[in-house]
PDB file of N, CA and C in Angstrom:
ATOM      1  N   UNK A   1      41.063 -19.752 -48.668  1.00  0.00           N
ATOM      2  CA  UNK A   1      39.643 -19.828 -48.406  1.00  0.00           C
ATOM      3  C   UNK A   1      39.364 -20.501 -47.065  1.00  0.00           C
ATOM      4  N   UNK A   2      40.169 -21.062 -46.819  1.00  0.00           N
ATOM      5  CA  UNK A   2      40.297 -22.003 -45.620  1.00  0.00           C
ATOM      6  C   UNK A   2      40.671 -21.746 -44.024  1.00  0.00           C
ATOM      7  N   UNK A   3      40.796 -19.982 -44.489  1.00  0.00           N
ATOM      8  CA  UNK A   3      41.540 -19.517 -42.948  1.00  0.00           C
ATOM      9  C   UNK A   3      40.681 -18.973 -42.055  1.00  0.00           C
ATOM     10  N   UNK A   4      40.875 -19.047 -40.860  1.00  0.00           N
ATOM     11  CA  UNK A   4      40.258 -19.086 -39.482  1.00  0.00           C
ATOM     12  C   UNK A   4      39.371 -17.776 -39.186  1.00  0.00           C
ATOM     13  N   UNK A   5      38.218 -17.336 -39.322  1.00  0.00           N
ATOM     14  CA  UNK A   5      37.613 -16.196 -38.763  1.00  0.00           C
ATOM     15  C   UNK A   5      38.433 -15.298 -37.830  1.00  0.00           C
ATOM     16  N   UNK A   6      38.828 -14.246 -38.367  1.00  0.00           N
ATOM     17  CA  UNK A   6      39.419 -13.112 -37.464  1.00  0.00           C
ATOM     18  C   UNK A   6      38.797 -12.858 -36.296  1.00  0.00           C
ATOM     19  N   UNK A   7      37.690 -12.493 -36.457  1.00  0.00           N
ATOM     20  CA  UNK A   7      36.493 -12.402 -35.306  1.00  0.00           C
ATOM     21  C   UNK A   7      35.309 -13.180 -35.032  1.00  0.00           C
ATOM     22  N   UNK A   8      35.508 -14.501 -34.717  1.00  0.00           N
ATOM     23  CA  UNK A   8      34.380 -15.541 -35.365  1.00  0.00           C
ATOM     24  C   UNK A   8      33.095 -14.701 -34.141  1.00  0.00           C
ATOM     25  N   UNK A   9      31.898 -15.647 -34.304  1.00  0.00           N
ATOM     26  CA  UNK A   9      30.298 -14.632 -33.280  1.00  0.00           C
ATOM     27  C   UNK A   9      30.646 -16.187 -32.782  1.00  0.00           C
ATOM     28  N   UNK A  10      29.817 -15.765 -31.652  1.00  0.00           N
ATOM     29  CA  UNK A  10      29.272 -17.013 -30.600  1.00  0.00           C
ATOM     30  C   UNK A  10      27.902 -16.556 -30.041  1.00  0.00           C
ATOM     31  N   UNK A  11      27.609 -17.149 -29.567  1.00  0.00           N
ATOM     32  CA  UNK A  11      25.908 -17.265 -29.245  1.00  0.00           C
ATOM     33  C   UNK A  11      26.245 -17.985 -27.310  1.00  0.00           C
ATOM     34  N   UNK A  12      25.430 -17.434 -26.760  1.00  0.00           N
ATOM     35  CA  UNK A  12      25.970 -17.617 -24.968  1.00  0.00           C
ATOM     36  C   UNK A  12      24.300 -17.577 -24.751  1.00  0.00           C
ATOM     37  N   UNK A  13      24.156 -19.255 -24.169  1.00  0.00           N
ATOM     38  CA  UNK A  13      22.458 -19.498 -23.656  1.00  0.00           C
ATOM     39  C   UNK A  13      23.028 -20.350 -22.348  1.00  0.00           C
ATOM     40  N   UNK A  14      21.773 -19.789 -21.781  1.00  0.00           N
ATOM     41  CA  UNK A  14      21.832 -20.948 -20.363  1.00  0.00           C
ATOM     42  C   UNK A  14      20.826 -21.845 -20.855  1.00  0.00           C
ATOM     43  N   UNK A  15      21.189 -23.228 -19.810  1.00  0.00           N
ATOM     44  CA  UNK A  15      20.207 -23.778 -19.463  1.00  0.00           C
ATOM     45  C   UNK A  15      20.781 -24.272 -17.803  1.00  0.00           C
ATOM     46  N   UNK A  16      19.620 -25.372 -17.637  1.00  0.00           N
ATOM     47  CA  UNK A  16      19.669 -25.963 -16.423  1.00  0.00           C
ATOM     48  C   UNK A  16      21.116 -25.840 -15.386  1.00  0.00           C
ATOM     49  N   UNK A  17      22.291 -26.267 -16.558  1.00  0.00           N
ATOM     50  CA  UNK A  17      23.360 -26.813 -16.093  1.00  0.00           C
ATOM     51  C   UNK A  17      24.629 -25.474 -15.833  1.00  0.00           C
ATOM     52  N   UNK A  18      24.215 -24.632 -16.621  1.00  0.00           N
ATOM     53  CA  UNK A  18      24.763 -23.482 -16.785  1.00  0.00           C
ATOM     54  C   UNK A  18      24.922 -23.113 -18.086  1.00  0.00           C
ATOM     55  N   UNK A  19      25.828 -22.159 -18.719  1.00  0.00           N
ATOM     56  CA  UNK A  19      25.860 -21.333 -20.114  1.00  0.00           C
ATOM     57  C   UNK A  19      26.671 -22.374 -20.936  1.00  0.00           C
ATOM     58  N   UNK A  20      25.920 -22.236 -22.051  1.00  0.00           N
ATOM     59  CA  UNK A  20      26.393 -23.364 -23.223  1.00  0.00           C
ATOM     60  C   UNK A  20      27.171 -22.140 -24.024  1.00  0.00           C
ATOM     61  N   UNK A  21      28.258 -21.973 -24.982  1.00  0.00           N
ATOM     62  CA  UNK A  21      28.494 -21.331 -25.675  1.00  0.00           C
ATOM     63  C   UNK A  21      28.909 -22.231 -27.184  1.00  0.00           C
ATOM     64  N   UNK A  22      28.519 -21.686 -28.089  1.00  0.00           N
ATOM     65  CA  UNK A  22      28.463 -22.190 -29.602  1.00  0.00           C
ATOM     66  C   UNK A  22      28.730 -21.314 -30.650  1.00  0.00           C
ATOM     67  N   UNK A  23      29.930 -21.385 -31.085  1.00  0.00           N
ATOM     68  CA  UNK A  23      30.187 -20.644 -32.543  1.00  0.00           C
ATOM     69  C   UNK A  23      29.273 -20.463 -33.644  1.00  0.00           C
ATOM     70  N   UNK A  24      28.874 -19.251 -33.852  1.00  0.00           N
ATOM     71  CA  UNK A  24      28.108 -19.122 -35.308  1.00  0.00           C
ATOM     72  C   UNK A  24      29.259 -18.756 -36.439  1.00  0.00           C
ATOM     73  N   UNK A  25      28.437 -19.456 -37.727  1.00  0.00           N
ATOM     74  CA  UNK A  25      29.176 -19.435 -38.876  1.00  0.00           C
ATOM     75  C   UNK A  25      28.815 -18.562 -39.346  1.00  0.00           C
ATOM     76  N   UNK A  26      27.734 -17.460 -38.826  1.00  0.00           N
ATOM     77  CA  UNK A  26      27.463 -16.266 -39.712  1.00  0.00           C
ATOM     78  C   UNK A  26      26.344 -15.521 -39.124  1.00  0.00           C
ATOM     79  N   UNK A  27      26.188 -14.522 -39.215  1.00  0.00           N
ATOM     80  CA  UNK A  27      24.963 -13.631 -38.870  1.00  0.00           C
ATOM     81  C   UNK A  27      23.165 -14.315 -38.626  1.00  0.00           C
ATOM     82  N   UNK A  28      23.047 -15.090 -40.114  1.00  0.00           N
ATOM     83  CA  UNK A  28      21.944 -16.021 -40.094  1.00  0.00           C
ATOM     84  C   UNK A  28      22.060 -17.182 -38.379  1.00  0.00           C
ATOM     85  N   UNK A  29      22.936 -17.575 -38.998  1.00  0.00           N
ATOM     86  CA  UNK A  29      23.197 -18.962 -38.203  1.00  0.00           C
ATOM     87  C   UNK A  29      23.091 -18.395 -36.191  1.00  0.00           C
ATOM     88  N   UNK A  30      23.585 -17.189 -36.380  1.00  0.00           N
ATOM     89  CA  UNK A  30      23.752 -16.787 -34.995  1.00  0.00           C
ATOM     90  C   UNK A  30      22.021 -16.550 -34.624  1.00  0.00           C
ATOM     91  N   UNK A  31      21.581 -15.534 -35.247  1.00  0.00           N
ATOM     92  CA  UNK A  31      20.161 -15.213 -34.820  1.00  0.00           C
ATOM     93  C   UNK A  31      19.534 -16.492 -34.951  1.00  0.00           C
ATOM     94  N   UNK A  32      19.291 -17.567 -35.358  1.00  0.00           N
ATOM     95  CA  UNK A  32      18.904 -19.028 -35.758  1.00  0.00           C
ATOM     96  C   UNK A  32      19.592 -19.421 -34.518  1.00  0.00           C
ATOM     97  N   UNK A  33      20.198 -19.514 -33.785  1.00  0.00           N
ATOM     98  CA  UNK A  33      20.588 -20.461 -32.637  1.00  0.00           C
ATOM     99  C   UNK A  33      20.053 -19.391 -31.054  1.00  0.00           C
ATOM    100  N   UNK A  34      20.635 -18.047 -31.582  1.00  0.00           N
ATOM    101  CA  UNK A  34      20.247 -17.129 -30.499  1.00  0.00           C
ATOM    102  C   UNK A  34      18.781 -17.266 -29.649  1.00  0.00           C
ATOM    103  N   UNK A  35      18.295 -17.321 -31.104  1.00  0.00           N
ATOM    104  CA  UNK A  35      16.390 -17.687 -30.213  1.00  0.00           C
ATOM    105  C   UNK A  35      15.958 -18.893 -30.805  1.00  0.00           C
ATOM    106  N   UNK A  36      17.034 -19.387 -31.037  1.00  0.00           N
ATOM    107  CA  UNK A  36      16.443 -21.544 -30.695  1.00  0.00           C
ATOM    108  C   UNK A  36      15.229 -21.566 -31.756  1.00  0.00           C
ATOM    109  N   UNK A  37      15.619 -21.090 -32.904  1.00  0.00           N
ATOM    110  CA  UNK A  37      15.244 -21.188 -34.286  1.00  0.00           C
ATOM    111  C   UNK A  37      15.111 -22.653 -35.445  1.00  0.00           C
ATOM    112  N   UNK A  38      16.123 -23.080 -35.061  1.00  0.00           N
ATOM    113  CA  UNK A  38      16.631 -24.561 -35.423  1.00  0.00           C
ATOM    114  C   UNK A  38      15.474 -25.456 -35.891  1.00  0.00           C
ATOM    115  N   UNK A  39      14.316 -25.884 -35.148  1.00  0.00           N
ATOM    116  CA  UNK A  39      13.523 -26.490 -35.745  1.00  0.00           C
ATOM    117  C   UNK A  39      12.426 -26.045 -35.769  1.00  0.00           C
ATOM    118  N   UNK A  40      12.432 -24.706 -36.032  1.00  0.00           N
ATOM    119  CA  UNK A  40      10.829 -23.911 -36.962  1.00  0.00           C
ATOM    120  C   UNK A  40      11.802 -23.647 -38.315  1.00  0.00           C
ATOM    121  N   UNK A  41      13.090 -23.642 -38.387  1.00  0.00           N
ATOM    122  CA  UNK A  41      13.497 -23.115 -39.678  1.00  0.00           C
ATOM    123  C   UNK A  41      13.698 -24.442 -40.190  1.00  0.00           C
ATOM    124  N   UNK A  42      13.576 -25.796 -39.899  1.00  0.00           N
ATOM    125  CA  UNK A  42      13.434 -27.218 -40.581  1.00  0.00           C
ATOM    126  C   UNK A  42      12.496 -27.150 -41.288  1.00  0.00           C
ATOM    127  N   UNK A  43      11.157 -27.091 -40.585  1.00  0.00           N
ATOM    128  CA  UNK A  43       9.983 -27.210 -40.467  1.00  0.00           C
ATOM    129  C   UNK A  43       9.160 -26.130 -41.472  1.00  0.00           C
ATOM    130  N   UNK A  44       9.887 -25.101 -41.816  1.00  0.00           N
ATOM    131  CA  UNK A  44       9.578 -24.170 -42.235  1.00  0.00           C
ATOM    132  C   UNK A  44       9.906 -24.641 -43.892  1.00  0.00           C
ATOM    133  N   UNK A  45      11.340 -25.056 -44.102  1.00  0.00           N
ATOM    134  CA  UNK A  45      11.783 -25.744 -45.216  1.00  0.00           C
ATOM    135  C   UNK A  45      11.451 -26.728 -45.778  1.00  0.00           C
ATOM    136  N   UNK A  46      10.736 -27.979 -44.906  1.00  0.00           N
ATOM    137  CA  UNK A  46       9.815 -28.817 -45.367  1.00  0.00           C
ATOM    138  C   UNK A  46       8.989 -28.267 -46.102  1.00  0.00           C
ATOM    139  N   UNK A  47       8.123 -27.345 -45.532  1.00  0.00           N
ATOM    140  CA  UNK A  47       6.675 -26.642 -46.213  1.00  0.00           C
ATOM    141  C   UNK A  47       7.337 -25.727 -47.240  1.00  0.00           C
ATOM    142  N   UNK A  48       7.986 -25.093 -47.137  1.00  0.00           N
ATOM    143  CA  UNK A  48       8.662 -24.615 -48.670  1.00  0.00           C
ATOM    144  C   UNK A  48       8.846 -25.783 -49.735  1.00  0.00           C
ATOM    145  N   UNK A  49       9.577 -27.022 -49.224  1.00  0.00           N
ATOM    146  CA  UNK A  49       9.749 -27.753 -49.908  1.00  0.00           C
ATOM    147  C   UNK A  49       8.787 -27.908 -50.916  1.00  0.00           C
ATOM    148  N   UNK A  50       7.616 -28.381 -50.318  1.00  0.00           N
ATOM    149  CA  UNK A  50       6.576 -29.252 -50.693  1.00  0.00           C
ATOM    150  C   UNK A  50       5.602 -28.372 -51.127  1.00  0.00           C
ATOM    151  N   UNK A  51       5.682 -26.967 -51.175  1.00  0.00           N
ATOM    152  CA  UNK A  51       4.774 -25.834 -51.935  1.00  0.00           C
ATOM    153  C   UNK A  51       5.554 -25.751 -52.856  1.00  0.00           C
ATOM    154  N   UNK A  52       7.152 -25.618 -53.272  1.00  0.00           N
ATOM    155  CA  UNK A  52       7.640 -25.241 -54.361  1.00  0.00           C
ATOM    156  C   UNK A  52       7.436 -26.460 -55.203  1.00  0.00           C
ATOM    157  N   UNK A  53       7.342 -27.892 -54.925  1.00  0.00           N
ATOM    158  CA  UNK A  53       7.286 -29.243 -55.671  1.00  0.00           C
ATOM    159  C   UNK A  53       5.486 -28.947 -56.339  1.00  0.00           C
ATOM    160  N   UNK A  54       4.720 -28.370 -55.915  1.00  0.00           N
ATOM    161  CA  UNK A  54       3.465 -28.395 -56.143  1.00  0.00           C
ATOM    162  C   UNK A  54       2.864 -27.227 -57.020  1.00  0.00           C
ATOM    163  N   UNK A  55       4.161 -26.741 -57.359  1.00  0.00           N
ATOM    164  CA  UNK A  55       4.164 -25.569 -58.485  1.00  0.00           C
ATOM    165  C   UNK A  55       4.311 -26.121 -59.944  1.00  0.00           C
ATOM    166  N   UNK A  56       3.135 -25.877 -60.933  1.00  0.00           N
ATOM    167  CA  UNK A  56       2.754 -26.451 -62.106  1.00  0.00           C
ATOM    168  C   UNK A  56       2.748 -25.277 -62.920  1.00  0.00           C
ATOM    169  N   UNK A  57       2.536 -23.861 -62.559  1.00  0.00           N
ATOM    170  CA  UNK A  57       1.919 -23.145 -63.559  1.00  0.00           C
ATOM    171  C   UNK A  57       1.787 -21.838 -62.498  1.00  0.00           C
ATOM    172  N   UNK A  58       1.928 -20.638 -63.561  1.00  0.00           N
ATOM    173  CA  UNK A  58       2.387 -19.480 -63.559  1.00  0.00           C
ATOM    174  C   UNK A  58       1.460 -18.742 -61.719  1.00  0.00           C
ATOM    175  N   UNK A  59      -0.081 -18.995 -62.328  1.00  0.00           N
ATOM    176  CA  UNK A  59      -0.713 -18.456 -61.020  1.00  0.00           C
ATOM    177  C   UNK A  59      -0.270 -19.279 -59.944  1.00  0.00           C
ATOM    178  N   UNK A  60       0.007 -20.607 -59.849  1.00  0.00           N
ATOM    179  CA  UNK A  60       0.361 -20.905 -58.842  1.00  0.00           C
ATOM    180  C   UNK A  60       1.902 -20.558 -57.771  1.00  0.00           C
ATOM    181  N   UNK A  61       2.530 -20.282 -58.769  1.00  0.00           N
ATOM    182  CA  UNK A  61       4.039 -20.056 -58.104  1.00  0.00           C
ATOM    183  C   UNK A  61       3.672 -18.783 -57.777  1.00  0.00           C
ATOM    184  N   UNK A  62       2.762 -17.501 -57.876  1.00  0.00           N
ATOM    185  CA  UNK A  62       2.772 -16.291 -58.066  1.00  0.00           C
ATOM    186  C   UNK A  62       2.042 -16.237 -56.386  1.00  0.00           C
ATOM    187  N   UNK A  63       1.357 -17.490 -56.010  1.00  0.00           N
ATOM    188  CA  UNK A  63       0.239 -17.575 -54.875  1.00  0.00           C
ATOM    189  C   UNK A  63       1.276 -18.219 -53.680  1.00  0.00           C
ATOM    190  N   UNK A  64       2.352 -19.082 -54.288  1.00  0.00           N
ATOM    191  CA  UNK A  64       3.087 -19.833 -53.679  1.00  0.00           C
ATOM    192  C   UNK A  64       4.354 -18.263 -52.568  1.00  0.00           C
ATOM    193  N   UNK A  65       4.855 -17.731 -53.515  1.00  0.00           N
ATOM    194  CA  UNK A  65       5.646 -16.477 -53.506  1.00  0.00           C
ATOM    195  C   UNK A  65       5.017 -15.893 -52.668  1.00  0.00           C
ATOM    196  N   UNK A  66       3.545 -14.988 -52.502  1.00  0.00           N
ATOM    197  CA  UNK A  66       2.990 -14.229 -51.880  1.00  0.00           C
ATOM    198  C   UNK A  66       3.076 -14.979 -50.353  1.00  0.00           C
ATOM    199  N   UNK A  67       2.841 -16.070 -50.285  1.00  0.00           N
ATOM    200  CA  UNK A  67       2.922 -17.184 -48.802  1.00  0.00           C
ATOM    201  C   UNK A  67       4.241 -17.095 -48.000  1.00  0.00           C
ATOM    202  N   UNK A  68       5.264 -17.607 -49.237  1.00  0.00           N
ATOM    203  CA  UNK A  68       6.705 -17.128 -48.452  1.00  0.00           C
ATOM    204  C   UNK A  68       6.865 -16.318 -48.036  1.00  0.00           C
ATOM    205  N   UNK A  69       6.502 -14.952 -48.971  1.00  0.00           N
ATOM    206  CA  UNK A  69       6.848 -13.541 -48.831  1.00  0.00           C
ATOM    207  C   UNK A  69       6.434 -13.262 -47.387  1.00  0.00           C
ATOM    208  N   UNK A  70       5.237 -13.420 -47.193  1.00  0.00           N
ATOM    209  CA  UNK A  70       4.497 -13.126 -46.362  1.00  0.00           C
ATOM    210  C   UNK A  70       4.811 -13.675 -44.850  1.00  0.00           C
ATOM    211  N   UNK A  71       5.733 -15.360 -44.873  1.00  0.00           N
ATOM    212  CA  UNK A  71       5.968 -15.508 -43.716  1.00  0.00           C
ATOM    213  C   UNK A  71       7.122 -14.762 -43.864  1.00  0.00           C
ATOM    214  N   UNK A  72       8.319 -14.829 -44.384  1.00  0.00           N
ATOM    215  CA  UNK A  72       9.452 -14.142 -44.030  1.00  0.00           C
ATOM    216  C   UNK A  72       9.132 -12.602 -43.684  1.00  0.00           C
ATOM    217  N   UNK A  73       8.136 -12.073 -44.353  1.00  0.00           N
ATOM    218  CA  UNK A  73       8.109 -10.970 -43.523  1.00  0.00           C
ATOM    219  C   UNK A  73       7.965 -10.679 -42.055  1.00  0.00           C
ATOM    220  N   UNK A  74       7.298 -12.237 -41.524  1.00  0.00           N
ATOM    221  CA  UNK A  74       6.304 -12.025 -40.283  1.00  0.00           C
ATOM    222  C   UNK A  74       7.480 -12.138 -39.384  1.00  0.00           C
ATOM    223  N   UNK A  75       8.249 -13.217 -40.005  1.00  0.00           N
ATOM    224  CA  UNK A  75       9.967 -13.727 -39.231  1.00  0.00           C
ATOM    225  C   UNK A  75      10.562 -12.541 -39.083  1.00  0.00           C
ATOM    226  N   UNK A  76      10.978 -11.799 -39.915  1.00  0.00           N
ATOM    227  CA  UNK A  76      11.881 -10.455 -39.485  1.00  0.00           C
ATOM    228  C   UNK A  76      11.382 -10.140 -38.753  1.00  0.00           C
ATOM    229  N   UNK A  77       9.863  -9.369 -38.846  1.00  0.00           N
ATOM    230  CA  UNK A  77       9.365  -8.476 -37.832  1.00  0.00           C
ATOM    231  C   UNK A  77       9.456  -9.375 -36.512  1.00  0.00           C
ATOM    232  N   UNK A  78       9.237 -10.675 -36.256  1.00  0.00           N
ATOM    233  CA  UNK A  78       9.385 -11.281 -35.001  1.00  0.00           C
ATOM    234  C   UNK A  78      10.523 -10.946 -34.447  1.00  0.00           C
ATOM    235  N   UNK A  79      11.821 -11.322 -35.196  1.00  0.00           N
ATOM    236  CA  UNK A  79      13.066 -10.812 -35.068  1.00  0.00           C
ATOM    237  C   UNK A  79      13.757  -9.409 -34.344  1.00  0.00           C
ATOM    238  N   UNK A  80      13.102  -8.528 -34.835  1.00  0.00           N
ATOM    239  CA  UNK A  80      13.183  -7.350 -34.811  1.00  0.00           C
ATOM    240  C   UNK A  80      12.752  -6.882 -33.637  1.00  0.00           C
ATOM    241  N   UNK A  81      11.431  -7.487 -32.905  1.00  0.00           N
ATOM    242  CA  UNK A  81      10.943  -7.495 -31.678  1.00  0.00           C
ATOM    243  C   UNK A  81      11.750  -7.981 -30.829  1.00  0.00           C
ATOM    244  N   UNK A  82      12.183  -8.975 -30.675  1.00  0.00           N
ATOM    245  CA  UNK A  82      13.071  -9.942 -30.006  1.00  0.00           C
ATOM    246  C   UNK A  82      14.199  -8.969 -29.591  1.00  0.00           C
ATOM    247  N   UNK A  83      15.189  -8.653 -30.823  1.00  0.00           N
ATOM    248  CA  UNK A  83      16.239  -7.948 -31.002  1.00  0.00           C
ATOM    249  C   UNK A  83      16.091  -6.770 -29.962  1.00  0.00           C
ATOM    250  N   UNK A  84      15.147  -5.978 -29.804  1.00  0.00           N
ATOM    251  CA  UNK A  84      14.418  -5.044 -29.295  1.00  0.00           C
ATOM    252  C   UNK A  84      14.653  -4.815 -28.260  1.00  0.00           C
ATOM    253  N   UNK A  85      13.536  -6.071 -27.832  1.00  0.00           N
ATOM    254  CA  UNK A  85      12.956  -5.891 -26.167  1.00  0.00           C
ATOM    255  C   UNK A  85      14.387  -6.830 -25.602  1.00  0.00           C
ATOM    256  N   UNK A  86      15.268  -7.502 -26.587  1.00  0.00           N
ATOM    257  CA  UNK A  86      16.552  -8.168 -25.264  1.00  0.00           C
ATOM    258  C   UNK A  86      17.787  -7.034 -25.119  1.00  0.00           C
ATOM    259  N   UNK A  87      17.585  -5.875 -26.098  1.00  0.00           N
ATOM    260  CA  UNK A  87      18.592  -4.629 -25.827  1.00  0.00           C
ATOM    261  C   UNK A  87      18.369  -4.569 -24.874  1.00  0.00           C
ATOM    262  N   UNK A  88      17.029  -3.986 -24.528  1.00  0.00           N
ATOM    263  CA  UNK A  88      16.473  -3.004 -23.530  1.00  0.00           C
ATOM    264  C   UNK A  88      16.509  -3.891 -21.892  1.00  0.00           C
TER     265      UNK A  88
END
């Protein structure tokens, strides 16, 4: 279980100083570092947090769900744009 990625991903950003390069542990983790995701997906988990703790009863988790649903949808499609216009 312990053995070395055959083909591990890396993620290649500049900044100021020149290109940083950083191993991703996975597909998620890569698109999450690729467009500097890191702390809207904290931030994002807080507020999940604290909507799923505030779930008492059936309509509410059903209102809670539609919210998530609804941002993760908005995230892909952001994604998907991104993905897009940096092919091209």
């Amino acid at each position: 279980m312990n053995e070395k990625m055959k083909n591990p991903l890396y993620v290649v950003k500049e900044d100021q100083e020149g290109k940083i390069i950083e191993e991703a542990k996975g597909w998620l983790d890569l698109v999450i570092k690729k467009f500097n995701l890191t702390s809207f997906i904290e931030a994002l988990g807080q507020i999940i947090k604290i909507l799923i703790e505030s779930i008492d009863n059936y309509p509410m988790f059903i209102s809670v769900k539609k919210s998530i649903d609804g941002w993760l949808d908005k995230i892909q499609e952001f994604l998907q744009q991104r993905e897009t216009t940096s092919n091209q």
